[in-house]
N, C-alpha and C. Protein backbone atom coordinates (compact mmCIF):
# COMPACT_ATOMS: atom_id res chain seq x y z
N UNK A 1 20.92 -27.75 18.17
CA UNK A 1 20.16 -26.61 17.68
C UNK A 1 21.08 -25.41 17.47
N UNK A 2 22.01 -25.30 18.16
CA UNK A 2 22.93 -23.92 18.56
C UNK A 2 23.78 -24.14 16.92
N UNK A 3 24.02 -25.18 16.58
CA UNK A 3 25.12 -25.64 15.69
C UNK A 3 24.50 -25.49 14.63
N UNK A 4 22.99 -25.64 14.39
CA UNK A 4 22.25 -24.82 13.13
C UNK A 4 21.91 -23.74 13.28
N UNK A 5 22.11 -23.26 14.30
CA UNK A 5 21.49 -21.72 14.11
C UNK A 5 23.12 -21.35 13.70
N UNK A 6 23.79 -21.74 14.09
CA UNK A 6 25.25 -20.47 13.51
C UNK A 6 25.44 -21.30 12.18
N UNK A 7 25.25 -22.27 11.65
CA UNK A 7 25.31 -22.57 10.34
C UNK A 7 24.28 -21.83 9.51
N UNK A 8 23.26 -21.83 9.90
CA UNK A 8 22.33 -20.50 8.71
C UNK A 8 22.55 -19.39 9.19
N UNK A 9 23.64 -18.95 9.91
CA UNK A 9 23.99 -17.63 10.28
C UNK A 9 25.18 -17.60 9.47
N UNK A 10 25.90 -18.69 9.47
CA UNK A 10 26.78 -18.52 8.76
C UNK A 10 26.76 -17.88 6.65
N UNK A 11 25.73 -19.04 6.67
CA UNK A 11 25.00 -19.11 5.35
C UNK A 11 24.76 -18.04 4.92
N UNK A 12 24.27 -17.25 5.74
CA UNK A 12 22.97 -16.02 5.55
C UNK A 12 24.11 -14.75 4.95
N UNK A 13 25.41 -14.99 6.02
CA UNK A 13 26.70 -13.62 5.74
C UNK A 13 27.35 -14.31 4.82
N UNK A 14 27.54 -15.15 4.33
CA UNK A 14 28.09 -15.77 3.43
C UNK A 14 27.53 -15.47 1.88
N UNK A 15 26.28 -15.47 1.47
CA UNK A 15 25.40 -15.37 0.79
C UNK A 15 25.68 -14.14 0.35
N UNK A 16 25.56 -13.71 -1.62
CA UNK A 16 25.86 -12.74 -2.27
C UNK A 16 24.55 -11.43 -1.93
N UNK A 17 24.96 -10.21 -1.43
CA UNK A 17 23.61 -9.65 -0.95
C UNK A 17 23.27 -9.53 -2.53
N UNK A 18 21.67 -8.83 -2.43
CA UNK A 18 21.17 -7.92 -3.27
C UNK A 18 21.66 -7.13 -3.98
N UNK A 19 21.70 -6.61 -5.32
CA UNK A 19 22.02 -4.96 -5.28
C UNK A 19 21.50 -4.01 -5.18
N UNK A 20 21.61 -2.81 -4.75
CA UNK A 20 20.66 -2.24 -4.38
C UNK A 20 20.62 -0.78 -5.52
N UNK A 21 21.27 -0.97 -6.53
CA UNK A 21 20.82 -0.27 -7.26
C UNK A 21 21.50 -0.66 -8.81
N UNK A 22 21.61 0.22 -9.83
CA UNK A 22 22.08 0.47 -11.55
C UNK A 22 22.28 1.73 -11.75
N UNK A 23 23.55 1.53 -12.13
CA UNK A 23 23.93 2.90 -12.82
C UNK A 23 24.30 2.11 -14.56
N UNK A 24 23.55 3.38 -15.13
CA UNK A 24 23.30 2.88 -16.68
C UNK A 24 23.85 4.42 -17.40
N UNK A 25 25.15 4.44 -18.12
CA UNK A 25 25.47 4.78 -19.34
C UNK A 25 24.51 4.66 -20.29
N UNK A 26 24.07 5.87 -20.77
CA UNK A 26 23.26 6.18 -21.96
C UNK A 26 23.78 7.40 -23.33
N UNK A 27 23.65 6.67 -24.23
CA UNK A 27 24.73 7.11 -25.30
C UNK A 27 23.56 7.09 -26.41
N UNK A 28 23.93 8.14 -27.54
CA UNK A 28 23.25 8.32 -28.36
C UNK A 28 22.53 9.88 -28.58
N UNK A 29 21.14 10.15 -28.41
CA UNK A 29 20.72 11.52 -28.79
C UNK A 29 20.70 11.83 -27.28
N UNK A 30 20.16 10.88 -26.63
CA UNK A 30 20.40 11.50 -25.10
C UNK A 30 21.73 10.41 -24.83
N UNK A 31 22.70 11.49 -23.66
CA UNK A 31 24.20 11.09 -23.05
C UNK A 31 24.23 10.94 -21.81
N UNK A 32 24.53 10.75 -21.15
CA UNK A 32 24.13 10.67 -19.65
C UNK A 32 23.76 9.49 -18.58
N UNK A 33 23.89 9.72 -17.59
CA UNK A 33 23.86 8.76 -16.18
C UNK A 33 22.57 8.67 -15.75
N UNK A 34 22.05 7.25 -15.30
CA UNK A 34 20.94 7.28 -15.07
C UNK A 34 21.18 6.03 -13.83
N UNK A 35 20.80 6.82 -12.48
CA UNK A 35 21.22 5.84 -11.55
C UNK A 35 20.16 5.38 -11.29
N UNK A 36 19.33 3.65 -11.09
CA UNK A 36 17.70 3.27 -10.15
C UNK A 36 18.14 2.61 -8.89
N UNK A 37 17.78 3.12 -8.31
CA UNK A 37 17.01 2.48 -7.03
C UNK A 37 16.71 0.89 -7.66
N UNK A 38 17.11 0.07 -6.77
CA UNK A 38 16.15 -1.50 -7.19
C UNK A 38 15.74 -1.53 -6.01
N UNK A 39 14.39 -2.32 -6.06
CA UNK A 39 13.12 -2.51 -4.83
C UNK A 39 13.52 -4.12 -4.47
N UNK A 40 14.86 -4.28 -4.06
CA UNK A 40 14.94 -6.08 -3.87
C UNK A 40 13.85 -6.58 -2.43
N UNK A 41 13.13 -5.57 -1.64
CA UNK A 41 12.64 -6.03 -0.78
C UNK A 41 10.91 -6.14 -1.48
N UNK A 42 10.54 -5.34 -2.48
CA UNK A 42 9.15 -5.40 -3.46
C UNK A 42 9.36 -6.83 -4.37
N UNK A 43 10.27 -6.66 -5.56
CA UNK A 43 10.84 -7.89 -6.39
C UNK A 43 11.80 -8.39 -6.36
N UNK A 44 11.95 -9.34 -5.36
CA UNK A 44 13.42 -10.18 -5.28
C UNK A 44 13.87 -10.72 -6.37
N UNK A 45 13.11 -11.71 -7.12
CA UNK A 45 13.30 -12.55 -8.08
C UNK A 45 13.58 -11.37 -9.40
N UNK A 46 12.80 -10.55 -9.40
CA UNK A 46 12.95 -9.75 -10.51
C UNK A 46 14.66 -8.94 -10.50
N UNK A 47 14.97 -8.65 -9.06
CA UNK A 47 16.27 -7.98 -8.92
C UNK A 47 17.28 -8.34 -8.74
N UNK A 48 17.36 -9.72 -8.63
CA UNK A 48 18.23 -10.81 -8.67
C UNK A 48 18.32 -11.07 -10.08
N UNK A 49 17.39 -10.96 -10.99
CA UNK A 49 17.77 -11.49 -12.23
C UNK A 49 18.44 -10.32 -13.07
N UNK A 50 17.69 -9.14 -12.99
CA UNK A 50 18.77 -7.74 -13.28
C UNK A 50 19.99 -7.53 -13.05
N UNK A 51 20.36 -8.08 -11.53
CA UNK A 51 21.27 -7.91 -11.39
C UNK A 51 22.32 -8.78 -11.61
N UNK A 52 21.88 -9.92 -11.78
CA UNK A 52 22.48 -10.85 -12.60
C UNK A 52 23.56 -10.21 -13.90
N UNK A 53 22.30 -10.24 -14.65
CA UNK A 53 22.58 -9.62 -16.23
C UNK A 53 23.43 -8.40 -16.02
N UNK A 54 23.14 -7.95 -15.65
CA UNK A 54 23.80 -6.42 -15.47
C UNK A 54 25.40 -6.86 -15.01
N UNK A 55 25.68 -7.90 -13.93
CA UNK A 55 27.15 -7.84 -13.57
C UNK A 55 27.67 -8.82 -14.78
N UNK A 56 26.99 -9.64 -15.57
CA UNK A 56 28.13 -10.44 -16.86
C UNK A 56 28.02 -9.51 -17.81
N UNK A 57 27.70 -8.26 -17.99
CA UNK A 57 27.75 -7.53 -18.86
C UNK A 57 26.76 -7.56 -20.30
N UNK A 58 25.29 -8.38 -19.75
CA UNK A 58 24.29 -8.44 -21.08
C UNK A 58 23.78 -7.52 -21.17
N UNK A 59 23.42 -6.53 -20.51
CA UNK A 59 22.61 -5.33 -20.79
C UNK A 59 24.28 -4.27 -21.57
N UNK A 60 24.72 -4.45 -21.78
CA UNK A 60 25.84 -3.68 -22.19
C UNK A 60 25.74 -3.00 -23.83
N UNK A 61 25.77 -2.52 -24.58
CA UNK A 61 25.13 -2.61 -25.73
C UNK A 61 23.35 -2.32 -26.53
N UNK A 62 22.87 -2.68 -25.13
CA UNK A 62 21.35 -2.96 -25.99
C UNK A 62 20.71 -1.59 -26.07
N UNK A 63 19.74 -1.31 -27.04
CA UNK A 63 19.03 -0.67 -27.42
C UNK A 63 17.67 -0.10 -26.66
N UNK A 64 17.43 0.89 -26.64
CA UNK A 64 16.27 1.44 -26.21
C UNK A 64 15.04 1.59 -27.48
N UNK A 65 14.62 0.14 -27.32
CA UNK A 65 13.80 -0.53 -28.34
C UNK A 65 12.74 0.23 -29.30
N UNK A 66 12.33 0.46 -27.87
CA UNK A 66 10.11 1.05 -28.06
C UNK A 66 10.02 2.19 -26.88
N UNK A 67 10.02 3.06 -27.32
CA UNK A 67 9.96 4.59 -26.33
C UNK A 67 8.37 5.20 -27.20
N UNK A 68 7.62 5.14 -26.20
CA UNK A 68 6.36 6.06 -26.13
C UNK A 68 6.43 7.50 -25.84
N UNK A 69 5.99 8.42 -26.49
CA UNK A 69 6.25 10.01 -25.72
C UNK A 69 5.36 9.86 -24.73
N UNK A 70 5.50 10.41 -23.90
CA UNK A 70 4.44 10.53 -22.95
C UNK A 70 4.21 8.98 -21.91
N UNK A 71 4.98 8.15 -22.20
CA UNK A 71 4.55 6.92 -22.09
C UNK A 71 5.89 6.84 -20.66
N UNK A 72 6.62 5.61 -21.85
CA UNK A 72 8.21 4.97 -21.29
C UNK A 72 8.95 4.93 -22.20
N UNK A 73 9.81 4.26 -21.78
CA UNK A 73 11.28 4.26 -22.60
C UNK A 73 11.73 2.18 -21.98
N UNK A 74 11.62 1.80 -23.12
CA UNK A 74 11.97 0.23 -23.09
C UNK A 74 12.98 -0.38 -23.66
N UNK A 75 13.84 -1.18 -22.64
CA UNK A 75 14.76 -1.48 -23.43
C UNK A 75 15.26 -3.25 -22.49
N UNK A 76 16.43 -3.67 -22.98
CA UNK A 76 16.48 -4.65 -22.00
C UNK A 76 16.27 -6.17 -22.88
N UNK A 77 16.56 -6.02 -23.86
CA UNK A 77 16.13 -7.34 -24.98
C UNK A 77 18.13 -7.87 -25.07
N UNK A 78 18.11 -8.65 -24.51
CA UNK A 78 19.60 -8.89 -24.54
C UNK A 78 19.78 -10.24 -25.45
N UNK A 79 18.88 -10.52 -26.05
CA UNK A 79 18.93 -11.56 -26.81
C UNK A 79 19.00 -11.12 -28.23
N UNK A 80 17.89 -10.15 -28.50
CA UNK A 80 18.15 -9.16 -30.29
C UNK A 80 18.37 -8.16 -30.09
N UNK A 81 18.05 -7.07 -28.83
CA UNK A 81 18.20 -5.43 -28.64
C UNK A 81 19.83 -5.38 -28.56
N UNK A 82 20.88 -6.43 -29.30
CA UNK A 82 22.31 -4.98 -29.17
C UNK A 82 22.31 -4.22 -30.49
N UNK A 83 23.12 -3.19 -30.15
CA UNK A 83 23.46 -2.28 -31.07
C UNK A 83 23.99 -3.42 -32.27
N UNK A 84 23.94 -2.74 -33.92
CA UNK A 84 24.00 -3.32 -34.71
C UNK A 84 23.04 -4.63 -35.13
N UNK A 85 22.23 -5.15 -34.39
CA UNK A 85 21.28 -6.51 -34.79
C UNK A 85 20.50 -6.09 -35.57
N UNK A 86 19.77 -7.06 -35.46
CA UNK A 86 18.51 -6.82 -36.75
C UNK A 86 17.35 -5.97 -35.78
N UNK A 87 17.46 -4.74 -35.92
CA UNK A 87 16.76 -4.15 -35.04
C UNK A 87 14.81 -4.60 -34.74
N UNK A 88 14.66 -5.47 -35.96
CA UNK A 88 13.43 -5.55 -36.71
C UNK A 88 12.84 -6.78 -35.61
N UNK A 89 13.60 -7.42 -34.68
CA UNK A 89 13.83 -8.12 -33.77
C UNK A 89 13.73 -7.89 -32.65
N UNK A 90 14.27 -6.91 -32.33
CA UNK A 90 14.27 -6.35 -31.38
C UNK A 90 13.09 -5.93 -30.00
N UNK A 91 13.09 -6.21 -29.14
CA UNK A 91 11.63 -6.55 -28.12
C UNK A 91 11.24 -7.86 -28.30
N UNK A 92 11.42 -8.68 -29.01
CA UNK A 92 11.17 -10.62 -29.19
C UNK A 92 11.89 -10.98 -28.24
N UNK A 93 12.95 -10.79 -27.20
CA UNK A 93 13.93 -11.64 -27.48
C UNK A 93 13.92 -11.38 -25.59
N UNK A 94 14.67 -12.28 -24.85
CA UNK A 94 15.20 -12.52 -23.79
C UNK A 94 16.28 -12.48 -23.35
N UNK A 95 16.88 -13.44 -21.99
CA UNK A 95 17.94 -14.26 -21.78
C UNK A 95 17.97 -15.06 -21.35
N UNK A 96 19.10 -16.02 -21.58
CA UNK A 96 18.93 -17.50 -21.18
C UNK A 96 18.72 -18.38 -20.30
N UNK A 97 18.40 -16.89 -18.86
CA UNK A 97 17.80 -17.41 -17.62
C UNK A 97 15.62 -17.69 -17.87
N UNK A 98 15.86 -18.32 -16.96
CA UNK A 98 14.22 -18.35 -16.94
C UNK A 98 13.51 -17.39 -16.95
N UNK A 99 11.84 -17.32 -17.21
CA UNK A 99 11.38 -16.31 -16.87
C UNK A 99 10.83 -16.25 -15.37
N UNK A 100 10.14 -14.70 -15.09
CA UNK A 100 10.21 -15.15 -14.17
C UNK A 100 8.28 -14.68 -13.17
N UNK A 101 7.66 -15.72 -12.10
CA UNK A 101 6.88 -15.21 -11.69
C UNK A 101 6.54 -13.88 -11.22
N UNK A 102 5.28 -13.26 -11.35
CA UNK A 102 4.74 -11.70 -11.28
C UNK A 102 5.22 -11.50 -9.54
N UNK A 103 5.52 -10.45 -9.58
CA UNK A 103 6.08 -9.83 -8.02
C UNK A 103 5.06 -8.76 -8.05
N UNK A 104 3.84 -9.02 -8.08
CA UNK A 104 3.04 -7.23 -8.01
C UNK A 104 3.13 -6.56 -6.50
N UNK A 105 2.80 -5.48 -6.22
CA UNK A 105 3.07 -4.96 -5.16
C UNK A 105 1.64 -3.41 -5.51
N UNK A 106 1.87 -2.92 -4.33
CA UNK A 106 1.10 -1.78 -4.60
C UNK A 106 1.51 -0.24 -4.73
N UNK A 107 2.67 -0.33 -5.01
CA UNK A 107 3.02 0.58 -5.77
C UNK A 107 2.92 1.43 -7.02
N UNK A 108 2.72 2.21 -8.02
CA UNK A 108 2.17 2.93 -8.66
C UNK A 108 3.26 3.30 -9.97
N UNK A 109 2.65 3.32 -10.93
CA UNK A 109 3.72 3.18 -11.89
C UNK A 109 3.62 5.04 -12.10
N UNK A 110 4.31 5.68 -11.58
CA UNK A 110 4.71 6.95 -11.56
C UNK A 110 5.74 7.75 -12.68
N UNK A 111 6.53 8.69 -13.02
CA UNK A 111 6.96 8.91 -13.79
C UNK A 111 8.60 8.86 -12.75
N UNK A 112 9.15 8.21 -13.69
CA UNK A 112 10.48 7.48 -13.11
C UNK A 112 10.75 5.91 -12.58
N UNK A 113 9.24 5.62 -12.34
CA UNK A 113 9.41 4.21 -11.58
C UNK A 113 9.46 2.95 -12.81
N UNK A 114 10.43 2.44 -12.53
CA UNK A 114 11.12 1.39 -13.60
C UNK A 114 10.19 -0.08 -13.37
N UNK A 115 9.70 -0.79 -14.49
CA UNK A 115 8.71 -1.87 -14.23
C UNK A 115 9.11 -2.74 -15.57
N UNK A 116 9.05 -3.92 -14.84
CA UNK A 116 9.43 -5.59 -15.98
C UNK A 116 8.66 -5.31 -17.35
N UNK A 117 9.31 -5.99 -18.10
CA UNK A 117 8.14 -5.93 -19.42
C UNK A 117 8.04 -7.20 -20.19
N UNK A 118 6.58 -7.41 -19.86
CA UNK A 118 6.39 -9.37 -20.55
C UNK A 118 5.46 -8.90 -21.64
N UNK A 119 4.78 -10.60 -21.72
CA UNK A 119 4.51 -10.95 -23.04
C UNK A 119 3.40 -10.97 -22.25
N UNK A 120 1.93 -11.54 -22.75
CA UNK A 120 0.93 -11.62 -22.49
C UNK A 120 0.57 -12.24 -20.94
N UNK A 121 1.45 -13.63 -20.71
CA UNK A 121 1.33 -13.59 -19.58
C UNK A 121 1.82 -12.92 -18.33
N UNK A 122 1.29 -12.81 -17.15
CA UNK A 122 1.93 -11.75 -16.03
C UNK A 122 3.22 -12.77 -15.34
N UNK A 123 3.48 -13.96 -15.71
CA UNK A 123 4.83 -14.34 -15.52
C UNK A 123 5.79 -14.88 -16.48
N UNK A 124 6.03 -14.04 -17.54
CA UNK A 124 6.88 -13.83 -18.81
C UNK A 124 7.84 -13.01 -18.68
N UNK A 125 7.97 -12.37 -17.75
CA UNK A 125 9.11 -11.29 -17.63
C UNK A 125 10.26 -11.89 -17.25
N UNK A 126 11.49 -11.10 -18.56
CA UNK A 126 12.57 -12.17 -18.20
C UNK A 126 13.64 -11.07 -18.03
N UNK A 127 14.12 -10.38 -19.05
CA UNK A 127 15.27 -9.22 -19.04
C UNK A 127 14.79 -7.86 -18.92
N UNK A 128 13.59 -7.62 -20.06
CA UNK A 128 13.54 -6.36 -20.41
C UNK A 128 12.46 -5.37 -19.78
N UNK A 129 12.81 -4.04 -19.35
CA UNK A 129 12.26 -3.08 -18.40
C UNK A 129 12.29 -1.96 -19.12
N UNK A 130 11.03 -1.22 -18.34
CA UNK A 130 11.17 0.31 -18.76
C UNK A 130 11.20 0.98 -18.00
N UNK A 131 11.14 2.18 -18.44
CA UNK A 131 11.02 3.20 -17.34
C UNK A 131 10.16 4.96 -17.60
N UNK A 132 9.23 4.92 -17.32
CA UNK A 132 8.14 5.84 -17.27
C UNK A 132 8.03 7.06 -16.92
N UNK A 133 8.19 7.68 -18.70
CA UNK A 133 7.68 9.21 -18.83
C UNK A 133 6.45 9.74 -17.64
N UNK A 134 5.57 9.22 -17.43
CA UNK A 134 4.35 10.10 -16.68
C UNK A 134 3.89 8.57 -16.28
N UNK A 135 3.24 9.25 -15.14
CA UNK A 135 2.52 8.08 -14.66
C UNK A 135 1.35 7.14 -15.83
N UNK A 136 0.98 6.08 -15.15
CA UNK A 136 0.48 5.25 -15.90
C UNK A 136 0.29 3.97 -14.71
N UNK A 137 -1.17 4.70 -14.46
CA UNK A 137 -2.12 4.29 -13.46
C UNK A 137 -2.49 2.71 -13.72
N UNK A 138 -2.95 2.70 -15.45
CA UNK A 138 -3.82 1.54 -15.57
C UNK A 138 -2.46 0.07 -15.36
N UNK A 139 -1.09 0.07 -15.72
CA UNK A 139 -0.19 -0.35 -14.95
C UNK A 139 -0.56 -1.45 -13.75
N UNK A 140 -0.65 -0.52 -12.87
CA UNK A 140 -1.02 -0.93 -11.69
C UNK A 140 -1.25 -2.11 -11.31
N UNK A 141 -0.57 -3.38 -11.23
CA UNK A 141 -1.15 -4.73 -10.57
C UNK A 141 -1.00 -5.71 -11.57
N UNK A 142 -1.04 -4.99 -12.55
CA UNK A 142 -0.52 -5.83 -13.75
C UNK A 142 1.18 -6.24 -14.46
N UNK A 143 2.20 -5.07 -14.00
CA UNK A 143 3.24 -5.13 -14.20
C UNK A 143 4.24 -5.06 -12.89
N UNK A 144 5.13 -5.80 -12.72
CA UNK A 144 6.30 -6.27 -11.42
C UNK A 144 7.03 -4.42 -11.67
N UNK A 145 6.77 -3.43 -10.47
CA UNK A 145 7.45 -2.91 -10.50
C UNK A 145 9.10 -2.89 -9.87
N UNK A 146 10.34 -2.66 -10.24
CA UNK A 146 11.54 -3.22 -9.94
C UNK A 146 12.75 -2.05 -9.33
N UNK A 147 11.96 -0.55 -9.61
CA UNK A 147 12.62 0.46 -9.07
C UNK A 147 12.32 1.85 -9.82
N UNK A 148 13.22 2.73 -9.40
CA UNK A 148 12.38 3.74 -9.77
C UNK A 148 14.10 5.04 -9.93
N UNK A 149 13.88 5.90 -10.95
CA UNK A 149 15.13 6.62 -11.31
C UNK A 149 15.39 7.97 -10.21
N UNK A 150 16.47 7.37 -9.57
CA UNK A 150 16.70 8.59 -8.71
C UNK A 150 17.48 9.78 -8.79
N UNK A 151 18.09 9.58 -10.11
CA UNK A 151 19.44 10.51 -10.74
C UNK A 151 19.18 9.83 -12.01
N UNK A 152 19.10 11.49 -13.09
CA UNK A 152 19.15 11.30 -14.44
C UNK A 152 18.50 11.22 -15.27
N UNK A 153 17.10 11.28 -14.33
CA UNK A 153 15.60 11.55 -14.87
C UNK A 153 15.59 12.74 -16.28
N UNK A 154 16.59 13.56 -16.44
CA UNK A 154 16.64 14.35 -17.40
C UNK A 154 17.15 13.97 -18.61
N UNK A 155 18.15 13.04 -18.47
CA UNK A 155 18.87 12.18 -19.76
C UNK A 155 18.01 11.27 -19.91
N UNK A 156 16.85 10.51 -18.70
CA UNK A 156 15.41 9.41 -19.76
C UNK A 156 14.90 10.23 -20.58
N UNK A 157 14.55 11.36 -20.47
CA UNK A 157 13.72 12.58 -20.89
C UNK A 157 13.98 12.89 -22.67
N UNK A 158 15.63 12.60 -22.51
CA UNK A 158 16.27 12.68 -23.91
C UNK A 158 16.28 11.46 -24.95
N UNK A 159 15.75 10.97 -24.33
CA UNK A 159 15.86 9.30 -25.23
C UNK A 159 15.08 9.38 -26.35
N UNK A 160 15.62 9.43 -27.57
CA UNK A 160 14.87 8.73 -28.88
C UNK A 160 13.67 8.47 -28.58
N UNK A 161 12.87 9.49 -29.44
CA UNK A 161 11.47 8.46 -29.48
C UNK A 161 11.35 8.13 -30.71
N UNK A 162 10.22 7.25 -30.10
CA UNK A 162 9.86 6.03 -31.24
C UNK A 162 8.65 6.60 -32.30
N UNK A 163 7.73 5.98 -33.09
CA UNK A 163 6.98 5.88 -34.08
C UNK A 163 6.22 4.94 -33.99
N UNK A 164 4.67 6.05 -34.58
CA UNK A 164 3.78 4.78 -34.49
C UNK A 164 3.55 4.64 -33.11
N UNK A 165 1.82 3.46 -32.83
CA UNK A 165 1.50 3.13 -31.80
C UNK A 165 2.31 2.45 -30.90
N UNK A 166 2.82 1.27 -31.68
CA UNK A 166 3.93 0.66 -30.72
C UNK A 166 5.04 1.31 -30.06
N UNK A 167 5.79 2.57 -31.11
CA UNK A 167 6.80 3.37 -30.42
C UNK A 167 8.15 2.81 -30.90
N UNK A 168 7.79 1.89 -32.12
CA UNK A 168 9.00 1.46 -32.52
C UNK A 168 10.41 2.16 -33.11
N UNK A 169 11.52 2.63 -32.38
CA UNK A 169 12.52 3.35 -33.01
C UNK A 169 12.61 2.55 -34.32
N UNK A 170 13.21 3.99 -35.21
CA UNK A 170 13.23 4.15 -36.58
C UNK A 170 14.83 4.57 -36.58
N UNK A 171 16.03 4.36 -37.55
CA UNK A 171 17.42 4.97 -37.60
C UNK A 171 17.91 4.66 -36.38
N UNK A 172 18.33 5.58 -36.00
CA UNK A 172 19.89 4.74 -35.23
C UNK A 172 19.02 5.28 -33.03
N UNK A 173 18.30 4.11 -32.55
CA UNK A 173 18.00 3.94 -31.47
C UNK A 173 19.78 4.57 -30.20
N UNK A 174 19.21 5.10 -29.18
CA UNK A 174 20.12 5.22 -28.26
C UNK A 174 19.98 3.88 -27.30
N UNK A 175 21.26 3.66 -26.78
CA UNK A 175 21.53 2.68 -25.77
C UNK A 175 21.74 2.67 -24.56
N UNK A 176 22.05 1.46 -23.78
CA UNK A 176 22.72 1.32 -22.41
C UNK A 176 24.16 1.00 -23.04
N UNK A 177 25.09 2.19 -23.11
CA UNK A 177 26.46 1.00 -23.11
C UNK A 177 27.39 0.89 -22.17
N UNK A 178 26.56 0.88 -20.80
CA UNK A 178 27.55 0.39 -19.91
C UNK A 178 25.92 0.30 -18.54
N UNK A 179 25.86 -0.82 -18.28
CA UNK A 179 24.75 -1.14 -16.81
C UNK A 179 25.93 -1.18 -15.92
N UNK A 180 26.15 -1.13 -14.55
CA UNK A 180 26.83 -1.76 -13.73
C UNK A 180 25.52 -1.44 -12.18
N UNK A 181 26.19 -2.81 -11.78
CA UNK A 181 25.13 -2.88 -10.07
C UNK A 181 25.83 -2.25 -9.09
N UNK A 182 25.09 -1.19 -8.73
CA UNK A 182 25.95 -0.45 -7.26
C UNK A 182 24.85 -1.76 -6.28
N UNK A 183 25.69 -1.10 -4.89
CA UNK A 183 25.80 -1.16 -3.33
C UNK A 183 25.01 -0.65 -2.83
């Protein structure tokens, strides 16, 4: 027994932690640092897969797709959202990890708090996230929230908005061109 307990002890310190946060380069009409908080103890699966992407460098490039005034700011399509694609594409698209099951929690989609963004079903969420101008109550239970902006809330503020109901950027969208996972 002693000889498995220090082998999943071993395992356990051995094992790549969490990250516990993103710092995201934002370039374009808004410039600036935007550090989140990730909730790996709310969405594991969800912050494991961010953080995934984020350390091979797929979020690097991509576009801040579909920005609502008043709404969010969405981006995270690492499959059509890089700079230069067919922008017309852009929000379709994934990455080549799975998607992944809903992590709801009871937390509150507030203005700053960063949340998955799927397709119709509540376990479609694969890459792409936003992050929220003003709260947005009805949210609530329906979307995996994944963290929330603790530095830089003023450069989301600057982000391109979009057009139209959907919020679809029009001309030249601002980006992430640089994600990296802090500690």
């Amino acid at each position: 027994m002693r000889k498995f307990i220090a082998s999943v002890a071993l395992t356990f310190l051995a094992a790549p932690a969490l990250a516990t946060g993103l710092t995201i380069e934002v370039a374009g009409e808004a410039n600036g640092t935007v550090q989140i908080d990730l909730f790996e103890d709310v969405a594991p699966g969800h912050v494991e897969q961010i953080s995934a992407l984020a350390e091979a460098g797929a979020y690097d490039g991509v576009v801040f797709h579909r920005v609502i005034d008043g709404f969010m700011a969405q981006t995270g399509d690492v499959e059509f959202g890089k700079k230069g694609g067919d922008m017309r594409r852009a929000g379709t698209g994934g990455s080549d990890r799975p998607n992944l099951k809903a992590e709801f929690s009871d937390i509150s989609f507030e203005r700053g708090v960063v949340g998955m963004a799927r397709a119709q079903s509540p376990d479609s969420a694969n890459s792409q996230f936003f992050i929220m101008f003003a709260p947005g109550d009805f949210l609530n239970g329906q979307y995996t929230v994944v963290g929330e902006v603790t530095k830089g809330m003023d450069v989301v503020d600057q982000i391109k908005r979009g057009t139209g109901q959907n919020g679809a950027v029009v001309g030249e969208p601002d980006m992430m061109q640089s994600v990296t996972v802090t500690d």
